[in-house]
Protein backbone atom coordinates (compact mmCIF):
# COMPACT_ATOMS: atom_id res chain seq x y z
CA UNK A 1 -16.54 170.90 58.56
CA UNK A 2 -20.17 171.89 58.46
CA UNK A 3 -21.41 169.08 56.73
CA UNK A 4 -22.21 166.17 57.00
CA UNK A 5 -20.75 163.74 54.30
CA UNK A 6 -18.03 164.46 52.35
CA UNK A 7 -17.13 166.43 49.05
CA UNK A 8 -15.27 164.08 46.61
CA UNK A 9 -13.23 166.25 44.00
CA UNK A 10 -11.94 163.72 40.67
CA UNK A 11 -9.83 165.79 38.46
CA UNK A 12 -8.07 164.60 35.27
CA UNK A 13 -7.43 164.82 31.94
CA UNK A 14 -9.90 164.66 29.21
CA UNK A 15 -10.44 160.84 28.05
CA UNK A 16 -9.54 159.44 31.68
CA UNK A 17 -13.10 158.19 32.40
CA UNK A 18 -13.87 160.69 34.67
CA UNK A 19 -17.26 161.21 33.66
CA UNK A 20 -18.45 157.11 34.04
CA UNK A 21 -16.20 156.94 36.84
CA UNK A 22 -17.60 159.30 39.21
CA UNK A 23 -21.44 158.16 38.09
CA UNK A 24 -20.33 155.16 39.63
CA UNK A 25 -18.91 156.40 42.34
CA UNK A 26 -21.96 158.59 43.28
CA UNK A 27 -24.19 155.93 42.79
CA UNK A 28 -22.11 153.31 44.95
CA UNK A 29 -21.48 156.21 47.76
CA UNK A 30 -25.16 157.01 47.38
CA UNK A 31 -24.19 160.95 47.01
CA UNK A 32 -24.96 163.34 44.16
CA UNK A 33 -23.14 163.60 40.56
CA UNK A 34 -22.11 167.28 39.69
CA UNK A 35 -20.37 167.18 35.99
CA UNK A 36 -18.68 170.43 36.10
CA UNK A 37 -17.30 169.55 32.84
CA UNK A 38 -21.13 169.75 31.47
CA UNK A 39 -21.32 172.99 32.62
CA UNK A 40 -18.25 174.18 30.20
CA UNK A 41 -19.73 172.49 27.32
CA UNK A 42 -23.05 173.84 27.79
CA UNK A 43 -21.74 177.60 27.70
CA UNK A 44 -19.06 176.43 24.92
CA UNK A 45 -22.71 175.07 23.04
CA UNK A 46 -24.49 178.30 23.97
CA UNK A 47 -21.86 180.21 22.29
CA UNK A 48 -21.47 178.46 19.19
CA UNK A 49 -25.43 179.31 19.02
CA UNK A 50 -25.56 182.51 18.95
CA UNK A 51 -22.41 182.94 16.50
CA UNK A 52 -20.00 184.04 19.80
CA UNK A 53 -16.29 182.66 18.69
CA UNK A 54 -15.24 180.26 21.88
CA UNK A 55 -11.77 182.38 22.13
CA UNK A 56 -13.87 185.70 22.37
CA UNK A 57 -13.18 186.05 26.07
CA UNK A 58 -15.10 188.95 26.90
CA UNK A 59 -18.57 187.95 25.19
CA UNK A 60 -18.03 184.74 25.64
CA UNK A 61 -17.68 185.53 29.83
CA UNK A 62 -20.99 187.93 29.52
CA UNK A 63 -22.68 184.74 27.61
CA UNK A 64 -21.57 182.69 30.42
CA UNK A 65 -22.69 185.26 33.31
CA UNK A 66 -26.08 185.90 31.74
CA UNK A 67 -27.11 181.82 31.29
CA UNK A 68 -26.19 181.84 35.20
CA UNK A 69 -28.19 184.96 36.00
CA UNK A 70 -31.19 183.41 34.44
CA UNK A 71 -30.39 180.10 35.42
CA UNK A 72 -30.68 178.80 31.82
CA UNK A 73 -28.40 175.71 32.60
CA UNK A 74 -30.43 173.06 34.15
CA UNK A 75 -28.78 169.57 36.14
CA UNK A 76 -30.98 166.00 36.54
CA UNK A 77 -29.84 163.53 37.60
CA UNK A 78 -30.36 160.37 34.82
CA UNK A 79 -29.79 156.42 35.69
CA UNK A 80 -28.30 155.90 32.66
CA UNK A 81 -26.21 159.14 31.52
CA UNK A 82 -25.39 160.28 35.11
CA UNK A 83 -26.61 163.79 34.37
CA UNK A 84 -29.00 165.15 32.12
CA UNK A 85 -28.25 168.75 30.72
CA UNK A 86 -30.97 171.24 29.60
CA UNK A 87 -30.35 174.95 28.07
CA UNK A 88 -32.89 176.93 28.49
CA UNK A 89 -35.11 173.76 28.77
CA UNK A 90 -33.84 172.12 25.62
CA UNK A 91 -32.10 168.49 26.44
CA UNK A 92 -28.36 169.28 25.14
CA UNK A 93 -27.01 166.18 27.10
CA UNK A 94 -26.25 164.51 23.20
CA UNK A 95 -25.56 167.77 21.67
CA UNK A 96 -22.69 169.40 24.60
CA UNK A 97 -20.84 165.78 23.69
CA UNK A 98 -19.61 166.38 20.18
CA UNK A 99 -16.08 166.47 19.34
CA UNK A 100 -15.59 170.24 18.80
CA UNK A 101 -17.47 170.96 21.37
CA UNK A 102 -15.32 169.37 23.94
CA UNK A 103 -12.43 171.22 22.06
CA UNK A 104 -14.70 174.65 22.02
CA UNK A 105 -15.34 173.70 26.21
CA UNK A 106 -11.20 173.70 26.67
CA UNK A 107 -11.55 176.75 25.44
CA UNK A 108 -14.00 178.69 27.02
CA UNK A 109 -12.74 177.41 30.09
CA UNK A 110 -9.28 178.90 30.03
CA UNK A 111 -11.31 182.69 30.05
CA UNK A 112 -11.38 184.12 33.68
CA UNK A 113 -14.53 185.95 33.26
CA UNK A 114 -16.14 182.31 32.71
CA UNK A 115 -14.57 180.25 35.29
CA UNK A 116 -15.84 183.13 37.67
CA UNK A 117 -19.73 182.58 36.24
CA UNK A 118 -19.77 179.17 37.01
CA UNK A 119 -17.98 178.63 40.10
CA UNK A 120 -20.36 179.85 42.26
CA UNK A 121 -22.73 177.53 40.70
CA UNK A 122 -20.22 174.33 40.89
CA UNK A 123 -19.75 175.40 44.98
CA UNK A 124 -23.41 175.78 45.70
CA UNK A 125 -24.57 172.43 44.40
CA UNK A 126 -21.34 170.68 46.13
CA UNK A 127 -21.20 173.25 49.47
CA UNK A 128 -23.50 170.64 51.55
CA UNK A 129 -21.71 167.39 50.91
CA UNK A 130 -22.63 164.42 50.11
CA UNK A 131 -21.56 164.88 46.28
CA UNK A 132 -19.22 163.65 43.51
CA UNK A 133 -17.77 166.61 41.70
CA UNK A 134 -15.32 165.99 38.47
CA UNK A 135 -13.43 168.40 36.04
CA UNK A 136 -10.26 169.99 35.95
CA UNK A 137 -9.47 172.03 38.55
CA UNK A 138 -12.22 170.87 41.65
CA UNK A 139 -9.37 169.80 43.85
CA UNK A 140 -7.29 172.90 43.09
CA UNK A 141 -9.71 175.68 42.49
CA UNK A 142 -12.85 175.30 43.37
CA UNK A 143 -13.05 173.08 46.54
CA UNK A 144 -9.40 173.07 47.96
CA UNK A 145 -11.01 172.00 50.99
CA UNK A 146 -12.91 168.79 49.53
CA UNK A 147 -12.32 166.01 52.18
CA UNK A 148 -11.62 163.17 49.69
CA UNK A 149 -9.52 164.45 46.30
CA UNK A 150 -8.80 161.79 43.09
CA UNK A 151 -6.62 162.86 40.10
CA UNK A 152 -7.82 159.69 37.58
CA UNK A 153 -5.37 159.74 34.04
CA UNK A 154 -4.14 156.99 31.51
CA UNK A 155 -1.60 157.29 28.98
CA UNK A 156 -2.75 159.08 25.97
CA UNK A 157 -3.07 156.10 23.76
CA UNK A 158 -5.32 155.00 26.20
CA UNK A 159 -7.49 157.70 26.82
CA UNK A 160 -7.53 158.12 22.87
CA UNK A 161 -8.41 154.50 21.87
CA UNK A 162 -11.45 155.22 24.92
CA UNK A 163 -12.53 157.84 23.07
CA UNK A 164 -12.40 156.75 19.36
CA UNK A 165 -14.07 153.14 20.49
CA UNK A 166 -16.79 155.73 22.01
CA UNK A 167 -17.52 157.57 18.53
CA UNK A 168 -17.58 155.23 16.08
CA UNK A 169 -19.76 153.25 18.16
CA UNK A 170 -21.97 156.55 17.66
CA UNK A 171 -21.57 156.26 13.92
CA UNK A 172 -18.54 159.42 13.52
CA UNK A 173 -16.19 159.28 11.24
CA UNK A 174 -13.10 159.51 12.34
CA UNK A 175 -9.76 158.10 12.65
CA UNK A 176 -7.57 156.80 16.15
CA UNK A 177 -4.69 159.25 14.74
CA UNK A 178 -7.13 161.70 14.47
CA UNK A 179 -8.58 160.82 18.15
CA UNK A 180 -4.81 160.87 19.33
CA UNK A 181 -4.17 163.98 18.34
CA UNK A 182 -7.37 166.11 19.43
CA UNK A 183 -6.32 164.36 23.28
CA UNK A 184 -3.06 165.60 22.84
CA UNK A 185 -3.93 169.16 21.99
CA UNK A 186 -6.53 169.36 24.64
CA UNK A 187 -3.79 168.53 26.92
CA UNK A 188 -1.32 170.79 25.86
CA UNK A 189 -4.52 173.51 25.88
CA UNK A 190 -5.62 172.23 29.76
CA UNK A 191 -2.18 172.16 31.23
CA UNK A 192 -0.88 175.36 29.67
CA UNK A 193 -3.61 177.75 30.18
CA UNK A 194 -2.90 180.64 32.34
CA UNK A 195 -6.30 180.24 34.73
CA UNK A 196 -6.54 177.33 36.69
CA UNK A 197 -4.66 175.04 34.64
CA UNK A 198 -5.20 171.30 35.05
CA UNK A 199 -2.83 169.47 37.74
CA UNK A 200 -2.89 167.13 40.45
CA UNK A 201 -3.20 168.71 43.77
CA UNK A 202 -0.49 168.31 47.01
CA UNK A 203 -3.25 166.02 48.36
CA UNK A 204 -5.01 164.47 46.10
CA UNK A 205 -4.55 160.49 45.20
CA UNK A 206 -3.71 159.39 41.91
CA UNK A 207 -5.11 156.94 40.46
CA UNK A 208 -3.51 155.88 37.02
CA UNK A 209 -6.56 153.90 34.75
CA UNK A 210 -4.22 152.31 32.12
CA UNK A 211 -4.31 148.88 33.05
CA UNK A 212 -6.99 149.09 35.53
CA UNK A 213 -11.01 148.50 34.81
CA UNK A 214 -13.55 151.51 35.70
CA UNK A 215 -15.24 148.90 38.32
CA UNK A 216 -11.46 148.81 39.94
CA UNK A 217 -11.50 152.33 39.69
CA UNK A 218 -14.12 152.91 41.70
CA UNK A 219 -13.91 150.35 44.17
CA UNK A 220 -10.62 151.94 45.57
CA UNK A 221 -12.16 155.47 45.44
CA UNK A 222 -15.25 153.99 46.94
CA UNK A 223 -13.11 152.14 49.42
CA UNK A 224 -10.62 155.16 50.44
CA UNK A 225 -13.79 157.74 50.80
CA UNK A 226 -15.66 155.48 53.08
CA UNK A 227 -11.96 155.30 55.17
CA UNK A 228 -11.85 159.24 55.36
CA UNK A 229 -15.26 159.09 56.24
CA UNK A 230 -15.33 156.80 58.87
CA UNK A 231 -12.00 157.99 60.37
């Protein structure tokens, strides 16, 4: 294997909890929180910046390969957030979470030319172990190898009411039809696209977060890692 401790891959939809789910994973495991989804939402932010339109795949995928080149996105780890984001030094963590631009980071996403700019990033900081990676495609794409592989969902409703009890508890406007409906289109957007579309892989365990608490979550993720790891 070459490593050490293990890579833990958590893929799902948007809404599913991935995000506080593996922060609590990492921090009960003791191992290190990559947020690849971060990553897409920084470049998607970038973009919107400088006036680049997120379904502009070709500047959008130089935009992407030049804030890697001069390693303009910057990862620390935060006790309360998980991971703090910076772009080109400026603290984006509040900013990359906005509405559109987790639509504009579905997106950007779906371009080849992007996916290629980060993945070498997402496989160096997970290539030594020890680490909690989540997104869309981990499991699939960019460590098919990982040696402990989650696919964490909910029904829609679910995942929507999350998400709507999450922004108007940050003062937004908006409405749970509203909600509903942007976590239906980004689902239709992450499962459809033609590069590396969201899905569960062969081997990975699914664990369904409906009627479930995160702390349940994570105990049986916690529970079947240390298993791998000890077997």
């Amino acid at each position: 294997m070459g490593r050490s401790r293990p890579i833990v891959a958590i893929d799902g939809p948007a809404g599913a909890g991935k995000s506080t789910v593996a922060k609590r994973l990492a921090d009960v495991l003791g191992y290190v929180l990559v947020d690849t989804g971060a990553m897409y939402r920084a470049v998607a932010l970038a973009a919107q910046r400088v006036g680049i339109g997120w379904d502009e795949a070709e500047p959008v995928g130089e935009l992407a390969r030049q804030l890697v080149a001069r390693s303009a996105l910057g990862f620390e780890r935060d006790p309360e957030r998980g991971v703090r984001v910076r772009l080109d030094g400026a603290d984006v963590t509040d900013a990359i979470r906005a509405p559109e631009i987790g639509m504009g980071a579905s997106t950007v996403s779906a371009h080849k030319a992007v996916r290629d700019a980060l993945l070498a990033m997402q496989r160096q900081a997970g290539r030594s172990g020890g680490v909690v990676l989540e997104g869309r495609d981990i499991g699939t794409v960019v460590f098919p190898e990982a040696d402990a592989k989650f696919f964490l969902t909910a029904r829609p409703e679910v995942r929507a009411r999350r998400r709507f009890d999450e922004l108007t508890a940050r003062g937004a406007k908006v409405s749970f039809e509203q909600t509903l409906d942007e976590v239906r289109q980004r689902d239709e957007q992450d499962t459809t696209r033609a590069v590396a579309p969201l899905r569960q892989a062969p081997d990975a365990t699914l664990v369904d977060s409906s009627e479930i608490g995160i702390e349940e979550a994570v105990a049986r993720m916690a529970e079947r890692v240390r298993a791998g790891a000890s077997g």
